[in-house]
Protein backbone atom coordinates (compact mmCIF):
# COMPACT_ATOMS: atom_id res chain seq x y z
CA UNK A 1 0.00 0.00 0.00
CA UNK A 2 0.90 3.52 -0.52
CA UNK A 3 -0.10 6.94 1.04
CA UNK A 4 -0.44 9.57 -1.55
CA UNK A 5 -0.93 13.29 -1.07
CA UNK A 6 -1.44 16.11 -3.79
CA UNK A 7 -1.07 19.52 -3.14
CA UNK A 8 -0.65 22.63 -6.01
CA UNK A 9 -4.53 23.22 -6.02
CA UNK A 10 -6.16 26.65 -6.01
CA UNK A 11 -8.03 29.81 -7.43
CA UNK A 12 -6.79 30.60 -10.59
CA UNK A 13 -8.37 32.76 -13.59
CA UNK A 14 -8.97 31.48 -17.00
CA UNK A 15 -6.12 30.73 -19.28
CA UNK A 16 -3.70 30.39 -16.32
CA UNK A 17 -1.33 27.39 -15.21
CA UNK A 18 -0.78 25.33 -11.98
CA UNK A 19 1.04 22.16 -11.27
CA UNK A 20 -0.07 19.98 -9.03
CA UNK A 21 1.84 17.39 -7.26
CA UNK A 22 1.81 14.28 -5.67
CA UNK A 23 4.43 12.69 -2.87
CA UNK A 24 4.16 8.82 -2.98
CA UNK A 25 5.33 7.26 0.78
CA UNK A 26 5.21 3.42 1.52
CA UNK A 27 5.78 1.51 -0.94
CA UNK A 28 8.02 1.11 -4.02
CA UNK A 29 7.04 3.70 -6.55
CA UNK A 30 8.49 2.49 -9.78
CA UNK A 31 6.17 -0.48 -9.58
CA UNK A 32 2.91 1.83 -9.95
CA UNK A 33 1.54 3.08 -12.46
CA UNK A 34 0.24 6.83 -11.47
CA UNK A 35 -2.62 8.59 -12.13
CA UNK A 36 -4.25 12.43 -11.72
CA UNK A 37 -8.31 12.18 -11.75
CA UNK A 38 -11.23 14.95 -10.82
CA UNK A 39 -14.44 15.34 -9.97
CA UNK A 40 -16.76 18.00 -10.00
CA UNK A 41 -20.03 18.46 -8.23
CA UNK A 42 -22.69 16.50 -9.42
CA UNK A 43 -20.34 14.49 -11.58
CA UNK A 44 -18.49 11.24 -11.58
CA UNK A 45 -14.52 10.94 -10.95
CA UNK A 46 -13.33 10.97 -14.62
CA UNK A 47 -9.89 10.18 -15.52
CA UNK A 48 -7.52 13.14 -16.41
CA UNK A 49 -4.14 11.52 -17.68
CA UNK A 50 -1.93 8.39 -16.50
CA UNK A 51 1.63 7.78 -17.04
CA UNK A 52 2.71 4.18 -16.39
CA UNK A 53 5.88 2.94 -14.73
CA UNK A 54 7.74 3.36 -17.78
CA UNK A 55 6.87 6.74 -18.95
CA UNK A 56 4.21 6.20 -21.63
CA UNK A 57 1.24 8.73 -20.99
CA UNK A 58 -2.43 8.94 -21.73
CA UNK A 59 -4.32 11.83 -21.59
CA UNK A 60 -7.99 12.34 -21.51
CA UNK A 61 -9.39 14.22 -24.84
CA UNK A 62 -10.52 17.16 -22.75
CA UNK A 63 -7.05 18.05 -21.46
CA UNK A 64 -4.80 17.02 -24.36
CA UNK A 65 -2.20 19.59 -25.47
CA UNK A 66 -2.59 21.56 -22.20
CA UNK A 67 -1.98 19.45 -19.28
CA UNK A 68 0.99 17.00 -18.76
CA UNK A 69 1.68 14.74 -16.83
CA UNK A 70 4.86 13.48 -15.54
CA UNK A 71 6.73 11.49 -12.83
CA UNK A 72 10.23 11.43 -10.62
CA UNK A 73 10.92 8.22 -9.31
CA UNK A 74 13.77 8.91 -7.24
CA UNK A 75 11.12 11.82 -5.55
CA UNK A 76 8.61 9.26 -5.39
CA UNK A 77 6.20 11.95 -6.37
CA UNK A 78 3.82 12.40 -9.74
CA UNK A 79 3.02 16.00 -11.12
CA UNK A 80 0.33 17.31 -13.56
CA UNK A 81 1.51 20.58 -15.06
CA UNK A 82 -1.96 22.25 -16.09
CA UNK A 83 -1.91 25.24 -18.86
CA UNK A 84 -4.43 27.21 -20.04
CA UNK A 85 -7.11 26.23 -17.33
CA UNK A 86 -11.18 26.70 -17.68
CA UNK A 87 -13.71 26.65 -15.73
CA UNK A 88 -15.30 23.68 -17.36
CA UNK A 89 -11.34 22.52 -15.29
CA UNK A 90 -12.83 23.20 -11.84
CA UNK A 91 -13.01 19.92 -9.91
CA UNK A 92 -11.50 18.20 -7.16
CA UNK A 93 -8.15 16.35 -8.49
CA UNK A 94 -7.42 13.22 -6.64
CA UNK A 95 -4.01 11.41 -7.15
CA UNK A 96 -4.04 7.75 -7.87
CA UNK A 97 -1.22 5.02 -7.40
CA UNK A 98 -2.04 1.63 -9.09
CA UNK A 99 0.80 -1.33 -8.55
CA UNK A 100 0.91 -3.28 -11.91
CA UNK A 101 1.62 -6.49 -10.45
CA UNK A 102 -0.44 -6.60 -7.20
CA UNK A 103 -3.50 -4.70 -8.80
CA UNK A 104 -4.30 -3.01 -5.81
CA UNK A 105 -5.41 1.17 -6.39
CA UNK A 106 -4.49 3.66 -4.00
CA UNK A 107 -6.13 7.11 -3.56
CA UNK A 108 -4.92 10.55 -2.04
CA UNK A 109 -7.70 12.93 -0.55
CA UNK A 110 -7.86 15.34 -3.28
CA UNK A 111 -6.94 18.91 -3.97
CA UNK A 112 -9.66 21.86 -5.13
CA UNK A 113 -8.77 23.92 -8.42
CA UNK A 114 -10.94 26.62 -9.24
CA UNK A 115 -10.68 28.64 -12.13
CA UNK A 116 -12.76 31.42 -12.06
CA UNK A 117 -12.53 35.03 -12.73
C-alpha cells in the first residue's frame, strides 16, 4: 500500500497554469503506475491523464495539449503541469497510485482547483 498526497490546487483565472503534485510514501514507486483524476459536483470521478511505470502517458481528450503529466521516481512523487485552465477545469483532483503487479489502487484525498474570474 501507498499513502499519496497532492497539493498545487487553487483559485486561478482562465487561461492560467498550476502544477499539481503528488508525494508517494510506503511503498516502491516504480512499480505503480500513477494517475491524476477529478471530480466536480454532481459528476463522476473521470480520468484526467496516466503515465505508467515506464513513462508512456495517456491523456484524456478534454485536457490534451494543455496538461501533462509526468513522474520522478527517485522523488517518489507524480506532477500534472496544467496550462491554459477553464472553468469547465474546476473539480477536485485526486491522485491515484495503481501497482501493476499486485492490482491493488491507492487514492490521495484530493486537492480543489478553481478557475474562475
Amino acid at each position: 500500500q501507498v499513502q499519496l498526497v497532492e497539493s498545487g490546487g487553487g483559485l486561478v483565472q482562465p487561461g492560467g497554469s498550476l502544477n499539481l503534485s503528488c508525494a508517494a510514501t510506503g511503498s516502491r514507486f516504480d512499480f505503480y503506475n500513477m494517475a491524476w483524476y477529478r471530480q466536480a459536483p454532481g459528476n463522476q470521478r473521470e480520468l484526467v491523464a496516466r503515465i505508467t511505470n515506464r513513462g508512456t502517458t495517456h491523456y484524456a481528450d478534454s485536457v490534451k495539449g494543455r496538461f501533462t503529466i509526468s513522474r520522478d521516481d527517485a522523488k517518489n512523487s507524480a506532477y500534472l503541469q496544467m496550462n491554459t485552465l477553464k472553468p469547465e477545469d474546476t473539480a477536485v483532483y485526486y491522485c491515484n497510485a495503481a501497482h501493476f503487479v499486485l492490482l491493488t489502487n491507492d487514492w490521495g484525498r484530493g486537492t480543489q482547483v478553481t478557475v474562475s474570474s
